[in-house]
N, C-alpha and C. Protein backbone atom coordinates (compact mmCIF):
# COMPACT_ATOMS: atom_id res chain seq x y z
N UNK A 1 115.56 127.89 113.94
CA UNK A 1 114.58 128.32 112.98
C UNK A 1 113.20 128.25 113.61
N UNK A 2 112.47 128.92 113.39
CA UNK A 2 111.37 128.99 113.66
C UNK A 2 110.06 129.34 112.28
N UNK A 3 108.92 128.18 112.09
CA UNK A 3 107.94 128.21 111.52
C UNK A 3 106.93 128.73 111.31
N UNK A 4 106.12 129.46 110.72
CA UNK A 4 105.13 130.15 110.77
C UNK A 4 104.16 129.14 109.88
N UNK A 5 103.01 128.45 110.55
CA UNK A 5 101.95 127.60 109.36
C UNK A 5 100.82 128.64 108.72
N UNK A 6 100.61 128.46 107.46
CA UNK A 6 99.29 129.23 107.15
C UNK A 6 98.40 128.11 106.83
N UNK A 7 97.22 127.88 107.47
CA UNK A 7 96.43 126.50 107.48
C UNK A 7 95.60 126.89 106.33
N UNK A 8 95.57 127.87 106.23
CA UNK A 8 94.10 128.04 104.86
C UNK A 8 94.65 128.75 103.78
N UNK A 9 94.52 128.69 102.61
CA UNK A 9 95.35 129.48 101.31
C UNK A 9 95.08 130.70 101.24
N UNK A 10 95.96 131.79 101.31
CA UNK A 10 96.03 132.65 101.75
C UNK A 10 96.27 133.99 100.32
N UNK A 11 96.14 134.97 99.80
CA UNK A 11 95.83 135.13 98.87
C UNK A 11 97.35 135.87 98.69
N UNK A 12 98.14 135.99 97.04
CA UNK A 12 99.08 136.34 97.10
C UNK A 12 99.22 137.73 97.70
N UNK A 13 98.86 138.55 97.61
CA UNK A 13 98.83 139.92 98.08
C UNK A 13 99.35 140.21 99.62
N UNK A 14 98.37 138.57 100.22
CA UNK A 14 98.70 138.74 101.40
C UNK A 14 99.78 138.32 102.12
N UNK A 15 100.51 136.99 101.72
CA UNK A 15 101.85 136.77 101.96
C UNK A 15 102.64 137.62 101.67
N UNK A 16 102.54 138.41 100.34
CA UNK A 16 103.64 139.45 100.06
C UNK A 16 103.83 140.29 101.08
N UNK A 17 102.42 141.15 101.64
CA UNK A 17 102.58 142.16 102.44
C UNK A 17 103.29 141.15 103.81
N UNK A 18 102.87 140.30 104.13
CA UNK A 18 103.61 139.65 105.53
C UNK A 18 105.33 139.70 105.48
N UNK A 19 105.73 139.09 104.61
CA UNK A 19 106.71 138.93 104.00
C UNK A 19 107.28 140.29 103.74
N UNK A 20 106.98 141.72 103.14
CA UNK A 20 107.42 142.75 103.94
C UNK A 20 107.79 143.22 104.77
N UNK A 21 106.35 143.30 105.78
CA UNK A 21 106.31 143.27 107.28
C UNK A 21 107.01 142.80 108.15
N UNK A 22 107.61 141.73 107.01
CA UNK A 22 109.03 140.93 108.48
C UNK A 22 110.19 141.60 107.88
N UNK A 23 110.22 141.58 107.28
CA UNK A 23 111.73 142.07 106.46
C UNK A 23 112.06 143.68 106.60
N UNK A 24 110.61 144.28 107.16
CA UNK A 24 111.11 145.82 107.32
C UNK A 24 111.37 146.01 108.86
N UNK A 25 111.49 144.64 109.59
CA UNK A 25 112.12 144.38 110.75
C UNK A 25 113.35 143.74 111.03
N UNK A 26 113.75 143.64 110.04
CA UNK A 26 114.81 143.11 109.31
C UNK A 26 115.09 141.43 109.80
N UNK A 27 113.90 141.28 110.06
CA UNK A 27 113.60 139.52 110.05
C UNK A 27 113.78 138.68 108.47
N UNK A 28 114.37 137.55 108.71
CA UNK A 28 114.97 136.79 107.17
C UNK A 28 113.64 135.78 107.45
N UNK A 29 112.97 136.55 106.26
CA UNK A 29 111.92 135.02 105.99
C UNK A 29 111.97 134.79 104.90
N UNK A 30 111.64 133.66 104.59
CA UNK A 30 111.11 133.04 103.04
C UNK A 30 109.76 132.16 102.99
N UNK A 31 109.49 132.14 102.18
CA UNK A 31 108.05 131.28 101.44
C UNK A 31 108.27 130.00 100.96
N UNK A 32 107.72 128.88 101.95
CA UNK A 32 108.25 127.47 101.04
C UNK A 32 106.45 127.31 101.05
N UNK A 33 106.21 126.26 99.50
CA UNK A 33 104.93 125.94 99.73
C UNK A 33 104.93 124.49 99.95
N UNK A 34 104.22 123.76 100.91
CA UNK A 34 104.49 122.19 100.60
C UNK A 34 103.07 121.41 100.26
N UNK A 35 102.51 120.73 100.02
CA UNK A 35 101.44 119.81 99.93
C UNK A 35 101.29 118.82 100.91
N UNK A 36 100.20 119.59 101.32
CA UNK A 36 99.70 118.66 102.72
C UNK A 36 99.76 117.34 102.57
N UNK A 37 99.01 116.86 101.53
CA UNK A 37 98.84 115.28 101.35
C UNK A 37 100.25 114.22 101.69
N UNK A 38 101.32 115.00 101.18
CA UNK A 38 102.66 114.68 100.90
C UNK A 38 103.17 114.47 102.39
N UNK A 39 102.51 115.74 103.27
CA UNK A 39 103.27 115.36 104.85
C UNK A 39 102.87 114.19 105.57
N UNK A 40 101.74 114.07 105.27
CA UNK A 40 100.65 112.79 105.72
C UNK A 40 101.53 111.35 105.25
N UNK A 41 101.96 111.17 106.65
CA UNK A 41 102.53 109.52 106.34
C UNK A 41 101.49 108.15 106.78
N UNK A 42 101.56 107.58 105.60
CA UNK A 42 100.52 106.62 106.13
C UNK A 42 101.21 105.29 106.63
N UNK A 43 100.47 104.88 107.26
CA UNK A 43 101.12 103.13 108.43
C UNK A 43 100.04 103.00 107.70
N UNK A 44 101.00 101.44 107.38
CA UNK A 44 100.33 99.66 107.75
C UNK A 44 99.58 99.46 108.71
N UNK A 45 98.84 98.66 108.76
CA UNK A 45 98.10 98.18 109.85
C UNK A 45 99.50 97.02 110.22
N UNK A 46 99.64 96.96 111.40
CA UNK A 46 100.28 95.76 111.79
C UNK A 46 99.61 95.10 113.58
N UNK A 47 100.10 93.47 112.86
CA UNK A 47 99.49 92.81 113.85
C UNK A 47 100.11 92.83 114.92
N UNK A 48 100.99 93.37 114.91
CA UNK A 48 102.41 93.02 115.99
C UNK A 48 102.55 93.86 117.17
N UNK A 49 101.37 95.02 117.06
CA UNK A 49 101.47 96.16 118.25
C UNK A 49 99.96 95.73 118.46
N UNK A 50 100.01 95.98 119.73
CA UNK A 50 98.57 95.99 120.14
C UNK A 50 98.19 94.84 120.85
N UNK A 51 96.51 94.73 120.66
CA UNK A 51 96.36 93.32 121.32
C UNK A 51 96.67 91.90 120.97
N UNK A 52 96.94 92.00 119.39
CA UNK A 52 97.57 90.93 119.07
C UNK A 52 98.66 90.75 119.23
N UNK A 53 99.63 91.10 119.75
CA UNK A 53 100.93 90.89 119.81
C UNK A 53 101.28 89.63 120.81
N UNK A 54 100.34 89.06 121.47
CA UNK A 54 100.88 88.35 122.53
C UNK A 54 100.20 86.61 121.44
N UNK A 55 99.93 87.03 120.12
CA UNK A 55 98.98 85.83 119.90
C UNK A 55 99.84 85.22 118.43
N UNK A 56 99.17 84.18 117.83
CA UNK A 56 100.06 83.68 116.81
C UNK A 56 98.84 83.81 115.57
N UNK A 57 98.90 85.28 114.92
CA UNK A 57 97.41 85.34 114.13
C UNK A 57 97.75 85.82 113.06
N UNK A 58 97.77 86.27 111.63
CA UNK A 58 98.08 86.51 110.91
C UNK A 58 96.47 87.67 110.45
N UNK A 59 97.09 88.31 109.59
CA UNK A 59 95.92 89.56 109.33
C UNK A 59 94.82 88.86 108.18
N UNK A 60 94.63 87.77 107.39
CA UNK A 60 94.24 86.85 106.58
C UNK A 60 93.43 86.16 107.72
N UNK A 61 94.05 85.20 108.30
CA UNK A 61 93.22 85.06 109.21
C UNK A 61 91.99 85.50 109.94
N UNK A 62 92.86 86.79 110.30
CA UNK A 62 92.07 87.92 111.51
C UNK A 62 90.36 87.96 110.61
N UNK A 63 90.80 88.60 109.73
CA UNK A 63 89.96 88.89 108.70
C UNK A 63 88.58 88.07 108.31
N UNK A 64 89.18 86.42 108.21
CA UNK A 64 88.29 85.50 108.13
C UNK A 64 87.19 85.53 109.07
N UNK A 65 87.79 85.18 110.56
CA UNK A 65 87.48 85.28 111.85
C UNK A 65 86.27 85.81 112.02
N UNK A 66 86.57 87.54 111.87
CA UNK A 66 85.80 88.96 111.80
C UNK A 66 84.41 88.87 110.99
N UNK A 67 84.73 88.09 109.34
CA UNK A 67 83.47 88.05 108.85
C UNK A 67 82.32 86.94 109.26
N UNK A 68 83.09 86.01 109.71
CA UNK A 68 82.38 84.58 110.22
C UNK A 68 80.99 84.93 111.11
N UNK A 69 81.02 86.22 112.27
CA UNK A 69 80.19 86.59 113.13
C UNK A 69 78.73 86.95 112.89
């Protein structure tokens, strides 16, 4: 399979005609819509990658530490 992204909203008229345009090539497309927000996976912060990983610190801690300065 292969993807086609449309990054900016695109007006109906104009997917339709695309969506023609492939099909009078007798290319099989379809239209899925998804919500960006939804693809966006969000991480934890974790202490465990990085430079702390070699140390015995907890993110409570860290935190304290950080404002003390």
């Amino acid at each position: 399979m292969t993807a086609i992204i449309l990054k900016d909203n695109v007006e109906q008229r104009k997917i339709d005609a695309l969506l023609n345009f492939l099909k009078s090539w007798d290319i099989d497309a379809e239209l899925r819509i998804t919500d960006s927000e939804k693809s966006a996976k969000i991480v934890d912060f974790s202490l465990s990658k990085g430079i702390w990983s070699d140390y015995n610190i907890d993110s409570k801690e860290l935190r304290e530490k950080s404002w003390k300065r």
